[in-house]
N, C-alpha and C. Protein backbone atom coordinates (compact mmCIF):
# COMPACT_ATOMS: atom_id res chain seq x y z
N UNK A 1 23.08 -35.84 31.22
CA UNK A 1 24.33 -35.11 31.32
C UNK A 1 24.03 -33.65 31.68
N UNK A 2 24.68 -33.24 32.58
CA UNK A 2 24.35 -31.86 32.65
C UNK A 2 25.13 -30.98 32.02
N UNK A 3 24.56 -29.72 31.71
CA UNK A 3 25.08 -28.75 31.39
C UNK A 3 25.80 -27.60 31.88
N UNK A 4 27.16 -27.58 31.19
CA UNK A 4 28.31 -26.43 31.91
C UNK A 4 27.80 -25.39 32.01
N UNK A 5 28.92 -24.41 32.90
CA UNK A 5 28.27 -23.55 33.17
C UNK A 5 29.23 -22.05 32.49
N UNK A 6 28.26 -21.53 31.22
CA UNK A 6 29.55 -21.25 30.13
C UNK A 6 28.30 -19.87 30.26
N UNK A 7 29.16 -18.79 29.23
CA UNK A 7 28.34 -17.59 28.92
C UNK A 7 29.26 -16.84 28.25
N UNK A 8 28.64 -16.10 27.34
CA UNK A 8 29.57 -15.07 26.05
C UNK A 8 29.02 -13.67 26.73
N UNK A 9 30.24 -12.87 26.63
CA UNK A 9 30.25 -11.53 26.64
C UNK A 9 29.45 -10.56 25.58
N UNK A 10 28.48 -9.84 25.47
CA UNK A 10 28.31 -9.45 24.03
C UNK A 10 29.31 -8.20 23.80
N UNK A 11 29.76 -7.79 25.07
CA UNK A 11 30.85 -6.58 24.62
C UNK A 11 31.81 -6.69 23.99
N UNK A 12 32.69 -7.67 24.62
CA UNK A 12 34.15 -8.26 24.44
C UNK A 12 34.22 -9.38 23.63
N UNK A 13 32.77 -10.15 23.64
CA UNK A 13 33.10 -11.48 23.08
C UNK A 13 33.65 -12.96 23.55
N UNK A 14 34.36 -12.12 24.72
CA UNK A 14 34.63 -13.52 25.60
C UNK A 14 33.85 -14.42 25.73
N UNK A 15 34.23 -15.86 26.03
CA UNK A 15 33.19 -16.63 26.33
C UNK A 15 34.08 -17.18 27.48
N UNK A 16 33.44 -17.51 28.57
CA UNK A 16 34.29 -17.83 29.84
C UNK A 16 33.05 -18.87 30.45
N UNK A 17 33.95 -20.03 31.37
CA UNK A 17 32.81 -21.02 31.59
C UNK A 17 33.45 -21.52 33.56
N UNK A 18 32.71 -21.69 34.56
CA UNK A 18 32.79 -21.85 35.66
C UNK A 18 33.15 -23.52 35.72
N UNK A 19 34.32 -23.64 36.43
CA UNK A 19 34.19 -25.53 36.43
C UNK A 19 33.91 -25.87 37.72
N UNK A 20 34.25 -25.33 38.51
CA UNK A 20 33.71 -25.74 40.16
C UNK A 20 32.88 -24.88 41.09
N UNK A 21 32.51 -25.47 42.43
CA UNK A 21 31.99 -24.66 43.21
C UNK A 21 32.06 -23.04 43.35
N UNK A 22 33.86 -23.30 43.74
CA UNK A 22 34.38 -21.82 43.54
C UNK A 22 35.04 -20.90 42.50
N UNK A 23 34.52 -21.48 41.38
CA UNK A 23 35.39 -21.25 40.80
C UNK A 23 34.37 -19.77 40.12
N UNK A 24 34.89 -18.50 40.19
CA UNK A 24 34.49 -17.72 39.52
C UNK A 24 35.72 -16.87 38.49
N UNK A 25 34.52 -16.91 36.86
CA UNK A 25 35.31 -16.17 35.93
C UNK A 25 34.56 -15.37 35.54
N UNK A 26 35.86 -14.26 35.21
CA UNK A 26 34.92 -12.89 34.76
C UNK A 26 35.72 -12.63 33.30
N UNK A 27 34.59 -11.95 32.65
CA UNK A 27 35.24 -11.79 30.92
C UNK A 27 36.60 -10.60 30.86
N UNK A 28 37.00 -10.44 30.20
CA UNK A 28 38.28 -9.56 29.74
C UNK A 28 38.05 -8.08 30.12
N UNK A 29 36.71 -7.94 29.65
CA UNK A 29 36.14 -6.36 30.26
C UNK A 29 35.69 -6.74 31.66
N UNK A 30 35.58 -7.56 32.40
CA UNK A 30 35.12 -7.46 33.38
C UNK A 30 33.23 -7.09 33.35
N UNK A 31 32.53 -7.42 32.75
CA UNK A 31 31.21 -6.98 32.27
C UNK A 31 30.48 -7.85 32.93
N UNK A 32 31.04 -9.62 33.00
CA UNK A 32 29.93 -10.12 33.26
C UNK A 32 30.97 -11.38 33.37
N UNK A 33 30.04 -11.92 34.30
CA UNK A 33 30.95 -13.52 35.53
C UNK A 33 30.16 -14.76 35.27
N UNK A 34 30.51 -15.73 35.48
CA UNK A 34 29.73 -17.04 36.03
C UNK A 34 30.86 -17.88 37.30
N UNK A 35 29.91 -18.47 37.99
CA UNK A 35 30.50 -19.19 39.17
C UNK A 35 29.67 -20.22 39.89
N UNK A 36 30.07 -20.95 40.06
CA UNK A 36 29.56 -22.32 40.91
C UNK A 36 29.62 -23.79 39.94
N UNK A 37 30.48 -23.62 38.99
CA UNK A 37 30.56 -24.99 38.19
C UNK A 37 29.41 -25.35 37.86
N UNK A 38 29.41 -26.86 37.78
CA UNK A 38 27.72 -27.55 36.96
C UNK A 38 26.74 -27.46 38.38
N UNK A 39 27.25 -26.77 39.69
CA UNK A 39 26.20 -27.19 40.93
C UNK A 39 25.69 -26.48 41.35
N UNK A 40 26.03 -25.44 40.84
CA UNK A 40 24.98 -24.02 41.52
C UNK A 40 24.62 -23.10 40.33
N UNK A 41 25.26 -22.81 38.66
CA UNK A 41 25.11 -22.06 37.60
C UNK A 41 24.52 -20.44 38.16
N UNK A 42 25.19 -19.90 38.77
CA UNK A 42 25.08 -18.77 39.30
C UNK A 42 25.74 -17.48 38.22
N UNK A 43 25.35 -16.45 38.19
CA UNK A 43 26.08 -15.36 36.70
C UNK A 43 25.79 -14.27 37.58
N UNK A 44 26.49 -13.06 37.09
CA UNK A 44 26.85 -11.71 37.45
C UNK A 44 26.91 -11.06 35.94
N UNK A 45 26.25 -9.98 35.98
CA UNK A 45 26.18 -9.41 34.88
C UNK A 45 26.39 -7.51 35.20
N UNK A 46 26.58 -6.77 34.48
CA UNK A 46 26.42 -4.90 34.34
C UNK A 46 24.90 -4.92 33.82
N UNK A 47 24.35 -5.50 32.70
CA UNK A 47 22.92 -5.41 32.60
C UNK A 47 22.72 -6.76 31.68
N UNK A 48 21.48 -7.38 31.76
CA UNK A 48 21.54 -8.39 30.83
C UNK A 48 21.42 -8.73 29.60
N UNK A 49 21.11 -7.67 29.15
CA UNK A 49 21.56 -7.86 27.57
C UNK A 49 23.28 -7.84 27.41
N UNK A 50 23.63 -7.85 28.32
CA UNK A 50 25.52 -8.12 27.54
C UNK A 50 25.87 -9.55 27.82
N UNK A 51 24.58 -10.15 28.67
CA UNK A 51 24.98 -11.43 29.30
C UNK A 51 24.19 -12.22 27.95
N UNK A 52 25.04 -13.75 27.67
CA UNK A 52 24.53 -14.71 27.25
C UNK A 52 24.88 -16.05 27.58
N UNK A 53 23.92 -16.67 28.16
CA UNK A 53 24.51 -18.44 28.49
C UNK A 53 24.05 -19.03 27.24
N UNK A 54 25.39 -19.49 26.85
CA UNK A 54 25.82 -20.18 25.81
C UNK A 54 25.66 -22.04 26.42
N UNK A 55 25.13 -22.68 25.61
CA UNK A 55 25.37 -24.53 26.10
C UNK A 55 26.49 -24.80 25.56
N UNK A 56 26.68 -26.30 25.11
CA UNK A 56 28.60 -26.72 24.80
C UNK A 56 28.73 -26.66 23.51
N UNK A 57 27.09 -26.43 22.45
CA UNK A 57 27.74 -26.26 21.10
C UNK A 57 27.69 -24.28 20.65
N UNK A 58 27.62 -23.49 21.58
CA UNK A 58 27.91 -22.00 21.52
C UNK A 58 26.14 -21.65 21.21
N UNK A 59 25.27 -22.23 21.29
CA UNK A 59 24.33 -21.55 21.35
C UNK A 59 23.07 -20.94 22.64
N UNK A 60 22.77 -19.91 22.46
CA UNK A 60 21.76 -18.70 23.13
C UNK A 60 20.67 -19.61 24.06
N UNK A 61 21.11 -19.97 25.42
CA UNK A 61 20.02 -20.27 26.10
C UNK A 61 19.37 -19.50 27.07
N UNK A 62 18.22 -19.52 26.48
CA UNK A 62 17.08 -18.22 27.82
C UNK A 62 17.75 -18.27 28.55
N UNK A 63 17.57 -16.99 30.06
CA UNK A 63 18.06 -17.23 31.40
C UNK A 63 16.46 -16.30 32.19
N UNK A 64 16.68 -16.61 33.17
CA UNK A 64 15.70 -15.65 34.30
C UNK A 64 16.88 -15.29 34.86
N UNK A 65 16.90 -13.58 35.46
CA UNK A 65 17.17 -13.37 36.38
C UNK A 65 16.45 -12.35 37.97
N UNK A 66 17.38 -12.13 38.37
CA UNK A 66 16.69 -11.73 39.43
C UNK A 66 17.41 -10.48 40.01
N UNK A 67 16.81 -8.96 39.51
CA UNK A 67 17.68 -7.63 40.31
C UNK A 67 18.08 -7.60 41.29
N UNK A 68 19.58 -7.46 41.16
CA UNK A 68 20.29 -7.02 42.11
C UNK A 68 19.38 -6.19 43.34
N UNK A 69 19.33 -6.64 44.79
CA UNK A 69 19.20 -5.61 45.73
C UNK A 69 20.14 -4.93 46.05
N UNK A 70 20.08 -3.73 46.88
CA UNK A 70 20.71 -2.51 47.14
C UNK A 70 22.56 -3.00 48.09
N UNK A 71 21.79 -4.05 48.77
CA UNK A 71 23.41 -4.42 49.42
C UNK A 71 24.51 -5.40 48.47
N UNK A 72 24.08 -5.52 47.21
CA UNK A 72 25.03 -5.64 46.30
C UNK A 72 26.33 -5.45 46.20
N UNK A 73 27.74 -5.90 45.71
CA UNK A 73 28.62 -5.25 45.85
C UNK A 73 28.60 -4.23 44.19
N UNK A 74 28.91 -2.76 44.26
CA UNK A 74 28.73 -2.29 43.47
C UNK A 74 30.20 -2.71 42.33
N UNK A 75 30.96 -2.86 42.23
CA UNK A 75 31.96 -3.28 41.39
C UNK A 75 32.02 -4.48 40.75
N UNK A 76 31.09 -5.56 41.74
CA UNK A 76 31.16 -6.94 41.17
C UNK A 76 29.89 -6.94 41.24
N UNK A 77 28.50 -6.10 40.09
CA UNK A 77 27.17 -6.10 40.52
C UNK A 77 26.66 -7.87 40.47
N UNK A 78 25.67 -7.95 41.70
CA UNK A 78 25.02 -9.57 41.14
C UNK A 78 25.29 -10.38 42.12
N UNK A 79 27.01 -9.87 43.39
CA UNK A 79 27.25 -10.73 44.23
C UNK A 79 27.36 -9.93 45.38
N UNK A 80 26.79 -10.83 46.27
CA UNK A 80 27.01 -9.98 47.88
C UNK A 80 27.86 -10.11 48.59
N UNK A 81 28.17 -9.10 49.52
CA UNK A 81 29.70 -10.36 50.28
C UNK A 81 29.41 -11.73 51.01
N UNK A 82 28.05 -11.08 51.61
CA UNK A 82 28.04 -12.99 51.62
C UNK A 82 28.18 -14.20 50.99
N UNK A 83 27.73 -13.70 49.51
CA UNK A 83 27.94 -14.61 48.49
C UNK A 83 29.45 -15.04 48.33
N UNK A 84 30.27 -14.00 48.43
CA UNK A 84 31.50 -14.13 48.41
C UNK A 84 32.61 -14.30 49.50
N UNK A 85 31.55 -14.46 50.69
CA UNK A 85 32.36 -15.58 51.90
C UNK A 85 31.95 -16.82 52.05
N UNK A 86 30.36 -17.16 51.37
CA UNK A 86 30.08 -18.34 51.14
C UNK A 86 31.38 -18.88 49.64
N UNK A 87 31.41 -18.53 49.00
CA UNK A 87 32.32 -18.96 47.86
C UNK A 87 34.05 -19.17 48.71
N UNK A 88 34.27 -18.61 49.16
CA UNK A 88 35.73 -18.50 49.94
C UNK A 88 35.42 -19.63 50.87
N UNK A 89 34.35 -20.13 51.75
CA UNK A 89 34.22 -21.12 52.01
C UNK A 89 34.21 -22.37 51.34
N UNK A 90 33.50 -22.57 50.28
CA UNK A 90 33.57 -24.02 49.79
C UNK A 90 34.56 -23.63 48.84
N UNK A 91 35.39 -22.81 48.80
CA UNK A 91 37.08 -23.03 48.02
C UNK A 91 37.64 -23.32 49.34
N UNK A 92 37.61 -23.37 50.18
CA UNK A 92 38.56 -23.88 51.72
C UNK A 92 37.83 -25.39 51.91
N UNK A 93 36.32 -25.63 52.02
CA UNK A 93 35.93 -26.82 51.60
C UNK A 93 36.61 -27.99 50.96
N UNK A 94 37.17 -27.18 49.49
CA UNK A 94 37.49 -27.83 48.85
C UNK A 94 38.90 -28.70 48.93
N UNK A 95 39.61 -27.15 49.82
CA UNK A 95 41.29 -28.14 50.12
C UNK A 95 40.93 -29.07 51.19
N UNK A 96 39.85 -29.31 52.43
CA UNK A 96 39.54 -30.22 53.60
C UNK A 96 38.97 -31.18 52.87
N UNK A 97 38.44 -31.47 51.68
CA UNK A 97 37.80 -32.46 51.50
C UNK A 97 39.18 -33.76 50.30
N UNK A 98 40.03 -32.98 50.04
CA UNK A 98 41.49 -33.43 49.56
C UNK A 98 41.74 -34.86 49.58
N UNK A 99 42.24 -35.90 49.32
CA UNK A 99 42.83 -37.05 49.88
C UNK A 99 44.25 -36.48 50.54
N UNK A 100 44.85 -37.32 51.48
CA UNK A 100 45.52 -36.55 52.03
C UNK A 100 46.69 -36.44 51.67
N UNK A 101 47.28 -37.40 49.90
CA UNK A 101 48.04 -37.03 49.02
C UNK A 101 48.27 -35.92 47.96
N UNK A 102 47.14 -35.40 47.60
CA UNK A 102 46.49 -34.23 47.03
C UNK A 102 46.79 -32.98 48.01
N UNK A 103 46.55 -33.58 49.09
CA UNK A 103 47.28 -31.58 50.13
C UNK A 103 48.58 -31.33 50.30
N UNK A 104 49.67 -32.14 49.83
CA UNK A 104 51.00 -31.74 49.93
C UNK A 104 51.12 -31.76 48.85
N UNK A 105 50.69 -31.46 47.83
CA UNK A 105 51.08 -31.39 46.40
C UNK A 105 51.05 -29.39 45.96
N UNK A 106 51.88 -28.83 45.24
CA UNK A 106 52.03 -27.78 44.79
C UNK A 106 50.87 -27.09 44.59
N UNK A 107 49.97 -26.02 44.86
CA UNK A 107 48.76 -25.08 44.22
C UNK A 107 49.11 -24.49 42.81
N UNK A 108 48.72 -24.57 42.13
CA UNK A 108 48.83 -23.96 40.71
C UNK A 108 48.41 -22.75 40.77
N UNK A 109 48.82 -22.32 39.67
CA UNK A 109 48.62 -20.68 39.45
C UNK A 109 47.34 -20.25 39.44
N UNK A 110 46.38 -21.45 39.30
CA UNK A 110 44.79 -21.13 38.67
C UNK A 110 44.31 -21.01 40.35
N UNK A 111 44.70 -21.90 41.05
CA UNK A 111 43.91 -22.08 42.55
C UNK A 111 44.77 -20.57 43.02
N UNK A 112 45.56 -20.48 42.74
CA UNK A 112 46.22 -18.88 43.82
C UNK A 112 45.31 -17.95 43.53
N UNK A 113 44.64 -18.18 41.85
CA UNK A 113 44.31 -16.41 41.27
C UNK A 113 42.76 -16.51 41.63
N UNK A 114 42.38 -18.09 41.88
CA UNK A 114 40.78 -18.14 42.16
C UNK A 114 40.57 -17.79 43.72
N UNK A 115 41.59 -18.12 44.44
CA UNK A 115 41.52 -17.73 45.89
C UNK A 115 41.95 -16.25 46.15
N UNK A 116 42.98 -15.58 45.62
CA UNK A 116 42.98 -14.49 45.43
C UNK A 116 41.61 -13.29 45.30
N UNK A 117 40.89 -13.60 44.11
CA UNK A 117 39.87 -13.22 42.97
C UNK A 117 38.80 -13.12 44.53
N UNK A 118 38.53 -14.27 45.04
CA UNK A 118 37.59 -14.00 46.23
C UNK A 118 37.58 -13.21 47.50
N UNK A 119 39.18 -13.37 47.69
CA UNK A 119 39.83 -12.55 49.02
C UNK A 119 39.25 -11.21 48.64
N UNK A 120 40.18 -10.51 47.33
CA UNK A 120 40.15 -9.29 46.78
C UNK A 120 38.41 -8.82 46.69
N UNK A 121 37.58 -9.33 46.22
CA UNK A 121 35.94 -9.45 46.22
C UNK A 121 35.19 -8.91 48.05
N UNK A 122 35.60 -9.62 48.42
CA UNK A 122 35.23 -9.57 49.50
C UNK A 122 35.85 -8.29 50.57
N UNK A 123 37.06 -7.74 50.20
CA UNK A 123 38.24 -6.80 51.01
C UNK A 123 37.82 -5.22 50.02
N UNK A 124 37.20 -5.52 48.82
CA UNK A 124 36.76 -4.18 48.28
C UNK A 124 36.17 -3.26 48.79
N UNK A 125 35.15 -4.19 49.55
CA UNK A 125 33.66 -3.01 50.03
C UNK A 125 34.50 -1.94 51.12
């Protein structure tokens, strides 16, 4: 079974967890993200001691990471815009790969604010 892709805030406390490709969440302070569901476990952090990946019963699993380089986006440290036109891609992926009963059906509030969340990411720099 694999493991979600979850992480606690140590600022705020939040604990926020990624369920799909595109799906990126960021904590209440905005401090620190995860994104790519169970298939990519990708995180964004301000520094890593505020970051913690939590497994499904709330406990502290090691992480490696890897410093930010300089073409970073500075507001969302951790992601590049490429990262974040690759993500805007497999969220467009995601409506082409649809049955073709599933694409005339209503977008929910969660798919507007996750497609939103990437537009806005990417339109900052």
């Amino acid at each position: 079974m694999k493991q979600r892709n979850r992480a606690k805030c140590k600022l705020c406390g939040d604990v926020i967890e990624s369920l799909t490709a595109s799906d990126l969440q960021m904590c209440d302070c905005e401090t620190i993200g995860v994104y790519g569901g169970m298939e990519v476990y990708r995180a964004i952090f301000d520094k890593p001691e505020h970051f913690i990946r939590i497994d499904d019963e709330d406990r502290e699993i090691p992480i490696e990471y890897i410093e930010k380089p300089d073409e970073m986006i500075k507001e969302n440290p951790g992601v590049s815009r490429k990262d974040m036109i690759d993500m805007l891609k497999l969220h467009l992926e995601g409506f082409d790969n649809l049955p073709d009963h599933a694409k005339h059906q209503p977008a929910s509030q969660y798919d507007v604010q996750c497609l939103a969340m990437i537009i806005y990411g990417i339109l900052r720099n």
